[in-house]
Structures are given as C-alpha cells and as structure tokens.
C-alpha atoms as a PDB file:
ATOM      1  CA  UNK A   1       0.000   0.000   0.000  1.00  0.00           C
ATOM      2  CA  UNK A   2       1.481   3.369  -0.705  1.00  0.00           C
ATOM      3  CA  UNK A   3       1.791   6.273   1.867  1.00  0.00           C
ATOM      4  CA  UNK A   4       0.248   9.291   0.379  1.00  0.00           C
ATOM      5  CA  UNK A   5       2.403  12.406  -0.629  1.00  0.00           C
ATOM      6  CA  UNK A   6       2.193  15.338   1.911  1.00  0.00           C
ATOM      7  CA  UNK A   7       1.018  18.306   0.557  1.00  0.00           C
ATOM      8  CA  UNK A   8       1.886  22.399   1.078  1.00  0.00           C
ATOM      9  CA  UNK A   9      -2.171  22.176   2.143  1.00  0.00           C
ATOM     10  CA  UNK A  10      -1.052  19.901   4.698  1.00  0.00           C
ATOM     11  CA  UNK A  11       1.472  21.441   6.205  1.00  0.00           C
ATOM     12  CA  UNK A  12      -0.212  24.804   6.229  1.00  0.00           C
ATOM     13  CA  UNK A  13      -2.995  23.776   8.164  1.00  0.00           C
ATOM     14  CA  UNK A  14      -0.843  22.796  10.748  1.00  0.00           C
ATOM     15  CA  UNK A  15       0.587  26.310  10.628  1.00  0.00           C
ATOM     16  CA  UNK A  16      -3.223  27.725  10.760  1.00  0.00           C
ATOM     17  CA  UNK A  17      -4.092  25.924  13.728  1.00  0.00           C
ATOM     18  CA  UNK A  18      -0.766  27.063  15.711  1.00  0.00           C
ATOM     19  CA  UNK A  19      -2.083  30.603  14.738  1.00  0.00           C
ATOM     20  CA  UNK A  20      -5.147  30.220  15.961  1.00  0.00           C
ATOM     21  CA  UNK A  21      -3.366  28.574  19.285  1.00  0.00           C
ATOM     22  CA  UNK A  22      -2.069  31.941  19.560  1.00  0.00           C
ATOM     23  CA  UNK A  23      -5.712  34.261  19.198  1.00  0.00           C
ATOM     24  CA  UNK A  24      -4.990  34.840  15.349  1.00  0.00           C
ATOM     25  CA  UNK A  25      -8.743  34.787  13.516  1.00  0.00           C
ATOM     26  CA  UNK A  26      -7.679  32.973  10.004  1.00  0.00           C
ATOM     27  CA  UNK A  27      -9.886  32.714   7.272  1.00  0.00           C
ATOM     28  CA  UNK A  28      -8.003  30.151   5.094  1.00  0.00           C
ATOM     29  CA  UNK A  29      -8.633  29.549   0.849  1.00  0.00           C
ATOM     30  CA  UNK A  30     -10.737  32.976   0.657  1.00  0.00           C
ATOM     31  CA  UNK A  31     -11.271  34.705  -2.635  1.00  0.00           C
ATOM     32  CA  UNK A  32     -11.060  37.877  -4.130  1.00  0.00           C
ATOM     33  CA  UNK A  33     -12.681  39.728  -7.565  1.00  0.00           C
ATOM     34  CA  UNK A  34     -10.579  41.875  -9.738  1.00  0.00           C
ATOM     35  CA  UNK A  35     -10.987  43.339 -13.207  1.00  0.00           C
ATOM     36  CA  UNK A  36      -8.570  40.035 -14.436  1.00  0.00           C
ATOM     37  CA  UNK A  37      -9.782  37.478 -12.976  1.00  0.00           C
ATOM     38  CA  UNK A  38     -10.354  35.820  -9.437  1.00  0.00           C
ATOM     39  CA  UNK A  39      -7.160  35.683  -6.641  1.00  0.00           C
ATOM     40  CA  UNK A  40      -6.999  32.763  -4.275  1.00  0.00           C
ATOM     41  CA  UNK A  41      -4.457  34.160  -1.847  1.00  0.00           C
ATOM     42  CA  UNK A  42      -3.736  30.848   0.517  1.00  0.00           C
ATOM     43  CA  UNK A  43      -4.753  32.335   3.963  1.00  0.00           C
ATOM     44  CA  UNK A  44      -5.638  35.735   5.290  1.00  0.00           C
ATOM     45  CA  UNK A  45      -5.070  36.248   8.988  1.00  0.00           C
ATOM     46  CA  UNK A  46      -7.261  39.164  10.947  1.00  0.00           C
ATOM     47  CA  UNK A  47      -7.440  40.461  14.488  1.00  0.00           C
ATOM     48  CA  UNK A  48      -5.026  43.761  14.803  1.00  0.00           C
ATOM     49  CA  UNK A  49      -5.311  43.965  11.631  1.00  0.00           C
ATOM     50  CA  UNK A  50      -5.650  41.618   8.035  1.00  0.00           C
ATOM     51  CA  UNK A  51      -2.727  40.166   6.833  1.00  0.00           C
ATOM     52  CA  UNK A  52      -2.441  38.033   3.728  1.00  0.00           C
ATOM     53  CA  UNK A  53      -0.238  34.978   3.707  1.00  0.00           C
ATOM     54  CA  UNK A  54       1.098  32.834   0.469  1.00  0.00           C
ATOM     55  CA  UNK A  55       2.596  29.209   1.491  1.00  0.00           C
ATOM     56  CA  UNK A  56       4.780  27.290  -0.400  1.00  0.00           C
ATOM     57  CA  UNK A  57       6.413  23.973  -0.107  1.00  0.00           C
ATOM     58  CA  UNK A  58       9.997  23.243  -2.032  1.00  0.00           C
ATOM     59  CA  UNK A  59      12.715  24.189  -3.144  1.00  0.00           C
ATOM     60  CA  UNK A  60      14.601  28.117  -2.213  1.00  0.00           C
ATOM     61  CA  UNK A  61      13.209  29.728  -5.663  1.00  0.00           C
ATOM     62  CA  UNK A  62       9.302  29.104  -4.535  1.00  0.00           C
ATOM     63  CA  UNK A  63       9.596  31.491  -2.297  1.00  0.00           C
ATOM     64  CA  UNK A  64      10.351  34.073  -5.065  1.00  0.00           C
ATOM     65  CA  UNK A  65       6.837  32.693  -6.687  1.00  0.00           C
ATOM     66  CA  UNK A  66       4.937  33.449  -3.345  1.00  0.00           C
ATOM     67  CA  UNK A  67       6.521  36.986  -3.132  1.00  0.00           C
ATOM     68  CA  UNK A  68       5.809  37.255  -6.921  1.00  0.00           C
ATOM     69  CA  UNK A  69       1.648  36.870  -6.138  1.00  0.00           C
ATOM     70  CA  UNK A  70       2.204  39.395  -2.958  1.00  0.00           C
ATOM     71  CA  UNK A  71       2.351  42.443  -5.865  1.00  0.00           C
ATOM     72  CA  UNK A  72      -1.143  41.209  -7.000  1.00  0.00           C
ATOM     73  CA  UNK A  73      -2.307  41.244  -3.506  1.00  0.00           C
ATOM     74  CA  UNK A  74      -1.016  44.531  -2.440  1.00  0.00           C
ATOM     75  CA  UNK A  75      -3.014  45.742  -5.764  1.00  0.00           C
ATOM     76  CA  UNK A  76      -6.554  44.409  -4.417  1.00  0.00           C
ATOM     77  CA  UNK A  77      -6.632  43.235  -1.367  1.00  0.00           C
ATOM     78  CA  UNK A  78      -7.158  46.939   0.089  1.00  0.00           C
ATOM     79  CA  UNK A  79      -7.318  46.431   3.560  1.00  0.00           C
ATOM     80  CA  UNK A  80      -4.693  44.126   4.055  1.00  0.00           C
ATOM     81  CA  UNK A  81      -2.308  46.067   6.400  1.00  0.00           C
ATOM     82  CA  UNK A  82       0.912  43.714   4.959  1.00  0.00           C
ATOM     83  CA  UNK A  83       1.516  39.943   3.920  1.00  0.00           C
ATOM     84  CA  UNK A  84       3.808  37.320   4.539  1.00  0.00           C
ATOM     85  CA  UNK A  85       5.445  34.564   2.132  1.00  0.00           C
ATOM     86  CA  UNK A  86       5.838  31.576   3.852  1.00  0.00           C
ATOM     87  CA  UNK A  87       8.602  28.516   2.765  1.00  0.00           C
ATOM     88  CA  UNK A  88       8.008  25.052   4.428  1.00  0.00           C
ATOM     89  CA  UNK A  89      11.235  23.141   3.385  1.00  0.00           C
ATOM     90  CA  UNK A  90      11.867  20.251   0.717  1.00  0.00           C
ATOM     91  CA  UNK A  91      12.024  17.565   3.161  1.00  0.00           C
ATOM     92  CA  UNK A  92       8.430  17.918   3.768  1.00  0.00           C
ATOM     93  CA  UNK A  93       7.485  16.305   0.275  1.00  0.00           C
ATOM     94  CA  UNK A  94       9.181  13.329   1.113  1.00  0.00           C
ATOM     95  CA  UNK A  95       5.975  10.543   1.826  1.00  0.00           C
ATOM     96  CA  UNK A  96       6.988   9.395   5.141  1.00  0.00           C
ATOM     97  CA  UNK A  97       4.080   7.678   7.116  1.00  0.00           C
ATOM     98  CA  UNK A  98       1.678   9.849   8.344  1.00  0.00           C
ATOM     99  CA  UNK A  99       3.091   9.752  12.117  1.00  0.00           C
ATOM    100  CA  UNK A 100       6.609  10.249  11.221  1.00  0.00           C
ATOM    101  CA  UNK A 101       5.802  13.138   8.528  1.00  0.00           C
ATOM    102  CA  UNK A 102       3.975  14.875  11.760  1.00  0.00           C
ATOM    103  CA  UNK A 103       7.604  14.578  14.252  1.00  0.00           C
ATOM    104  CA  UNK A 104       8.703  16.293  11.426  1.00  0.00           C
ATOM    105  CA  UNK A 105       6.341  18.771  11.000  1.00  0.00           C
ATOM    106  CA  UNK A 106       6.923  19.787  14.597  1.00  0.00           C
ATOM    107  CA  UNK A 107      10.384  19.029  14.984  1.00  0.00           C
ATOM    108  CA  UNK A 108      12.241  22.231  16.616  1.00  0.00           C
ATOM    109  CA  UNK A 109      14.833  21.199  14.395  1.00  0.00           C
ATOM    110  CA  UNK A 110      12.851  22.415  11.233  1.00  0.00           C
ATOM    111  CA  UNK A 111      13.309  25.575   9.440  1.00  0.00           C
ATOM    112  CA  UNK A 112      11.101  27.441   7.506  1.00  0.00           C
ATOM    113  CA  UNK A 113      11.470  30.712   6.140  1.00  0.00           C
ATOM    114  CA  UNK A 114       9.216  33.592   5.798  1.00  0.00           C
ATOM    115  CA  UNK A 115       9.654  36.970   4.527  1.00  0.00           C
ATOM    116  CA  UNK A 116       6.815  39.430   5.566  1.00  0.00           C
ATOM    117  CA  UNK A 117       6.219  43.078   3.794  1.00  0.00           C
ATOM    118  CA  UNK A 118       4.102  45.997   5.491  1.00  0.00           C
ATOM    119  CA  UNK A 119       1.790  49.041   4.501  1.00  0.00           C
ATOM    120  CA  UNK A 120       3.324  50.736   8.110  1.00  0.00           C
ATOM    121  CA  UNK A 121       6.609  52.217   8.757  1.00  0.00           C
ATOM    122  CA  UNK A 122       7.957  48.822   9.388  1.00  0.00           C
ATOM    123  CA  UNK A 123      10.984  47.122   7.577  1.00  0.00           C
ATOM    124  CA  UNK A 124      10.217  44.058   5.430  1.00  0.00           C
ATOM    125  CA  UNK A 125      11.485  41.840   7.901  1.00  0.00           C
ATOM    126  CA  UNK A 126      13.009  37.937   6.983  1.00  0.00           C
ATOM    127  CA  UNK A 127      12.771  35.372   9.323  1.00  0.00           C
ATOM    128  CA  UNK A 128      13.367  31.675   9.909  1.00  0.00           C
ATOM    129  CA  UNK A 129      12.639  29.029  12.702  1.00  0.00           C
ATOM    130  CA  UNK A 130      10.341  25.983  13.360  1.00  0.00           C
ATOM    131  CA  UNK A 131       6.547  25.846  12.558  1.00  0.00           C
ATOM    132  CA  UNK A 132       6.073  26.568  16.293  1.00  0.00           C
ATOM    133  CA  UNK A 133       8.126  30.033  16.279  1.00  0.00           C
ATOM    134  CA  UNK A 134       7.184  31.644  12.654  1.00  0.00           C
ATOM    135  CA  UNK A 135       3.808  31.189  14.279  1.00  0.00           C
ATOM    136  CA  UNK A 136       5.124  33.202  17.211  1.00  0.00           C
ATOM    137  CA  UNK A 137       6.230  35.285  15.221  1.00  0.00           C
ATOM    138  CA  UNK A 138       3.986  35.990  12.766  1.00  0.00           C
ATOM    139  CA  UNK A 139       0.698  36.186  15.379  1.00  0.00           C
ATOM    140  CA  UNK A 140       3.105  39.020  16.892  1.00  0.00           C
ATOM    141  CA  UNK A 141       2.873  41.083  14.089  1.00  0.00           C
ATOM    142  CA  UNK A 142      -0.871  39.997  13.367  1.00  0.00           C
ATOM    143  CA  UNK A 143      -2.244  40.767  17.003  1.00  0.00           C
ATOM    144  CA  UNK A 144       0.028  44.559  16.636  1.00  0.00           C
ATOM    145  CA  UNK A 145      -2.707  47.267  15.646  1.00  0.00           C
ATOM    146  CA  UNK A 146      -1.450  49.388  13.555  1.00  0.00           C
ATOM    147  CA  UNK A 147      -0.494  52.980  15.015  1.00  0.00           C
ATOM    148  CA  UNK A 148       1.350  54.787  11.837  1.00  0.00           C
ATOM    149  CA  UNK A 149       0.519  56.357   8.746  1.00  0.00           C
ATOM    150  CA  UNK A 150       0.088  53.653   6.298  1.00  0.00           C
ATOM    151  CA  UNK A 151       2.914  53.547   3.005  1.00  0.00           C
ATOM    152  CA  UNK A 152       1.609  54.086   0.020  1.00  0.00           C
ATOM    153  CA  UNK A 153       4.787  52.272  -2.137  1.00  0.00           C
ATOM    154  CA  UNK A 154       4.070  48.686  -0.618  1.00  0.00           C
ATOM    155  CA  UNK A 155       3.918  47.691  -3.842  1.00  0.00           C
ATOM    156  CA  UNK A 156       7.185  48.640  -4.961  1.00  0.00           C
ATOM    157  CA  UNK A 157       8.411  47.326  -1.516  1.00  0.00           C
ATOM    158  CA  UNK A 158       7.220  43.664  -2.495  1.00  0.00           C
ATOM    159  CA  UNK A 159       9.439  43.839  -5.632  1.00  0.00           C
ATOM    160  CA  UNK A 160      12.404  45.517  -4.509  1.00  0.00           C
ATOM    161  CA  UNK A 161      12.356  42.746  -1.629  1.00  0.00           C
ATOM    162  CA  UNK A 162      11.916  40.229  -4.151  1.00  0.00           C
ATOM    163  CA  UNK A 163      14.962  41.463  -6.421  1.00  0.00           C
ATOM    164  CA  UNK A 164      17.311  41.483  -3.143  1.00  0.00           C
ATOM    165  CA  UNK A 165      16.569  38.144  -2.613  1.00  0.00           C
ATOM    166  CA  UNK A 166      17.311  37.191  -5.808  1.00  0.00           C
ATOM    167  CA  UNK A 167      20.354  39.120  -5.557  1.00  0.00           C
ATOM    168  CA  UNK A 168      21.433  37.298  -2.621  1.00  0.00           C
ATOM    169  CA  UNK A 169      19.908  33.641  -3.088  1.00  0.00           C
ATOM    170  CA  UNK A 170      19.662  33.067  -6.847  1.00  0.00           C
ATOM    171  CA  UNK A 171      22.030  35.151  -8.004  1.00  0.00           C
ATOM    172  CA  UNK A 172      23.235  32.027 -10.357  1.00  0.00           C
ATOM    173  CA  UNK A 173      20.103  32.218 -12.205  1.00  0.00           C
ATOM    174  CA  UNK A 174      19.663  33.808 -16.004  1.00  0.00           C
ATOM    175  CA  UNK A 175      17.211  36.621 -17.196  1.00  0.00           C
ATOM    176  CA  UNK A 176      14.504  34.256 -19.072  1.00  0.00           C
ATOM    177  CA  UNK A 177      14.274  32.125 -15.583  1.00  0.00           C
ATOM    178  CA  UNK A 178      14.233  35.138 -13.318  1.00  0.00           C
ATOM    179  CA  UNK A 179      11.241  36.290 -16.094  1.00  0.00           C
ATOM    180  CA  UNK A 180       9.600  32.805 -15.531  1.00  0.00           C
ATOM    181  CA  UNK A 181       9.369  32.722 -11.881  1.00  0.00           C
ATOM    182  CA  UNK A 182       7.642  36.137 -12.138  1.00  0.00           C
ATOM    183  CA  UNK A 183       5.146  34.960 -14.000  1.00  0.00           C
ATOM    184  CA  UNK A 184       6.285  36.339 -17.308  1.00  0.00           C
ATOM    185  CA  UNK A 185       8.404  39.070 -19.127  1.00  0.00           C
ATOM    186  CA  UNK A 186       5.236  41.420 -19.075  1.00  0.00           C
ATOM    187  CA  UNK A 187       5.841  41.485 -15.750  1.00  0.00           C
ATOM    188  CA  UNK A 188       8.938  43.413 -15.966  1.00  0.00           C
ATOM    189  CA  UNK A 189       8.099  45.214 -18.997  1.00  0.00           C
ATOM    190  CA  UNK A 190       4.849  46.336 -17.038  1.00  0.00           C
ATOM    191  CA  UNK A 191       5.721  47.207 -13.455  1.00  0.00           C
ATOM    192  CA  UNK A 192       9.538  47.585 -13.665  1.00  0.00           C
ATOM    193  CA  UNK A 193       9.677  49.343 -17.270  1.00  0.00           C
ATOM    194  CA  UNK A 194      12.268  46.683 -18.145  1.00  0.00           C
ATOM    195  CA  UNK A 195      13.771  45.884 -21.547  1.00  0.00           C
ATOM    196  CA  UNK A 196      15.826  43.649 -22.855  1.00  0.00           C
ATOM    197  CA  UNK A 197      19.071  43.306 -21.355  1.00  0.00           C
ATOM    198  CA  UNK A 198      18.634  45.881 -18.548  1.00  0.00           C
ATOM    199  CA  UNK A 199      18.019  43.446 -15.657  1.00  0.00           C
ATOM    200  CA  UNK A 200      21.493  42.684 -13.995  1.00  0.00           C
ATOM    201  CA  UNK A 201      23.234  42.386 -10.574  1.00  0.00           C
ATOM    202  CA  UNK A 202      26.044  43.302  -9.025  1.00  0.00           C
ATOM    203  CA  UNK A 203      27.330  42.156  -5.722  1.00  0.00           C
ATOM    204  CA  UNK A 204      24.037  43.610  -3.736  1.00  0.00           C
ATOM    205  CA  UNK A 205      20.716  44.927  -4.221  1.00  0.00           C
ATOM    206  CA  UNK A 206      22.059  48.035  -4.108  1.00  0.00           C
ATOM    207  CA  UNK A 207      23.794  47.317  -7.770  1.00  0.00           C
ATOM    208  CA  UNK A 208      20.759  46.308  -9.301  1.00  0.00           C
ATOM    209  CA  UNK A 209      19.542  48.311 -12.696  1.00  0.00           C
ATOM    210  CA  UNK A 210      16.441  47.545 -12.329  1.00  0.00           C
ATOM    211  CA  UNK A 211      14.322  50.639 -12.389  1.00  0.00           C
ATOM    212  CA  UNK A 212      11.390  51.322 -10.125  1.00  0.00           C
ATOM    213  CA  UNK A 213       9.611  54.294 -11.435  1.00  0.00           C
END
C-alpha cells in the first residue's frame, strides 16, 4: 500500500491551527474579484489587523513565486495592512508515514522561512525558525494594531524585496528564468519598465539596474 504524498495544504494547516493557538482569527482559501480574474491568496489572517499569507512547499526559488503573487495582492486586497510569504522546506514532500511526517512537522529542528512586507513604517522583515516560532512570530505582528501612517509604495516594496533576494539567493540564475518565476516578461516590462538586457546584478541589491519608477 502506498503512503500518500504530503502536501503544502497539509502542512499549512498545521501552521493555521498554531495561529489560531495563539488568538490569530484565520480565514483560510478565501477569494477575491478583480478586473482580471479571481485571486486565491492561501490564507488571510485578521485580528489587529488583516494580513495576507502565500505558502509554499519546495525548493529556495518558490519562495520568489509566493513573493511574486504578494504584488497582485497589495493591488486588491485593500485592507490588508501587509503579507507574509511563507517557505516550508523540501524535506516535507518526502511521503513518510503519516506519524513520522507529523515529528517532522513539529520538529524544533525544522526551518522554515518567511519573509513578511508591510503598509506601516515597518521594515520588510526575513525570518526563519520551526513551525512553532514563525507562528510566534507571525501572530506578533498579526495581534500589533497598527499605530502609523500607512505607506503608500508597498507595492514597490514587495518587488524591490523580491529582487534582493534574488540578488542574494539566486544570483546564479539567467534573465529568461528570473522572467519565468515572475510569472512572465510582461511582468517586468509592465511594473519595472524593463527591456531587454537591462536586468542585472552586481554584488548587492544596491547594484541592481532595475528601475522602479
């Protein structure tokens, strides 16, 4: 008989239930209308204020895929006061039997990585540690009510986050897969004004030629 395949839905509802451990209201799979379609952002998480989350479960470059969908977010999901990409590691995928694939899950040893992004004054802020303390972590932020003037460039915040961690974590990769991971060259063309051959690195974010308006 074969042991089924864990799956990033699995893991994240582990993560929603530590949340709501720690008084975060989450509202997992909602849905939202825009003038191109329907968004499906993964989970949105309310109580100070509403955050949106994207999860992903893999390798390093999918969390450049959920910070790619945290533009479209910041575009229409209006009273979300920031959002958080959320990495559960590789290892996860593996099928282990259901009770060993849960140690695992909750293993202090396991790291996942989250990067979140905010319409406040606050730094986009990276962060890694076990299911147990991004929850921590992230219910701190989510529980905070917001007591600054809210920042109107959030969206150019997700992006320029997004090319420093390319920068720093894939700088190996070449211009058609950075475009593919984004979704598409419009993408750059679009929101970054970018034409061919102007996307390059240097050796930090700083040195990037990518133009933000």
């Amino acid at each position: 008989m074969s042991v089924p395949k864990p799956t990033e839905m699995t893991i994240r509802d582990l993560l929603q239930e530590e949340l709501r451990k720690r008084g975060v209201t989450v509202v997992p799979e909602f849905s939202v209308s825009t003038p191109t379609g329907v968004l499906k952002p993964d989970i949105l998480l309310k109580n100070g204020a509403p955050y949106v989350v994207e999860t992903k479960l893999g390798a390093e470059t999918k969390l450049l895929e959920a910070m790619a969908k945290l533009y479209d977010y910041s575009k229409y999901v209006t009273e979300a006061k920031g959002a958080f990409a959320v990495l559960f590691p590789e290892e996860l995928r593996r099928p282990w039997p259901h009770e060993v694939w849960m140690r695992i899950a909750v293993d202090p040893k396991l790291q996942c990585s989250v990067i979140a992004i905010f319409k406040d004054l606050r730094p986009s802020q990276p962060f890694k540690g076990n299911l147990s303390e991004i929850a921590d972590w992230m219910a701190g932020h989510v529980l905070r009510v917001p007591v600054v003037e809210a920042d109107t460039g959030f969206a150019i915040k997700v992006l320029r986050d997004a090319v420093s961690y390319i920068t720093a974590s894939v700088r190996q990769l070449r211009g058609k897969e950075l475009e593919d991971i984004f979704g598409g060259k419009t993408v750059f063309e679009n929101i970054l004004q970018y034409e061919e051959g102007s996307l390059s690195f240097g050796g930090d974010a700083s040195g990037c030629d990518v133009s933000f308006g």
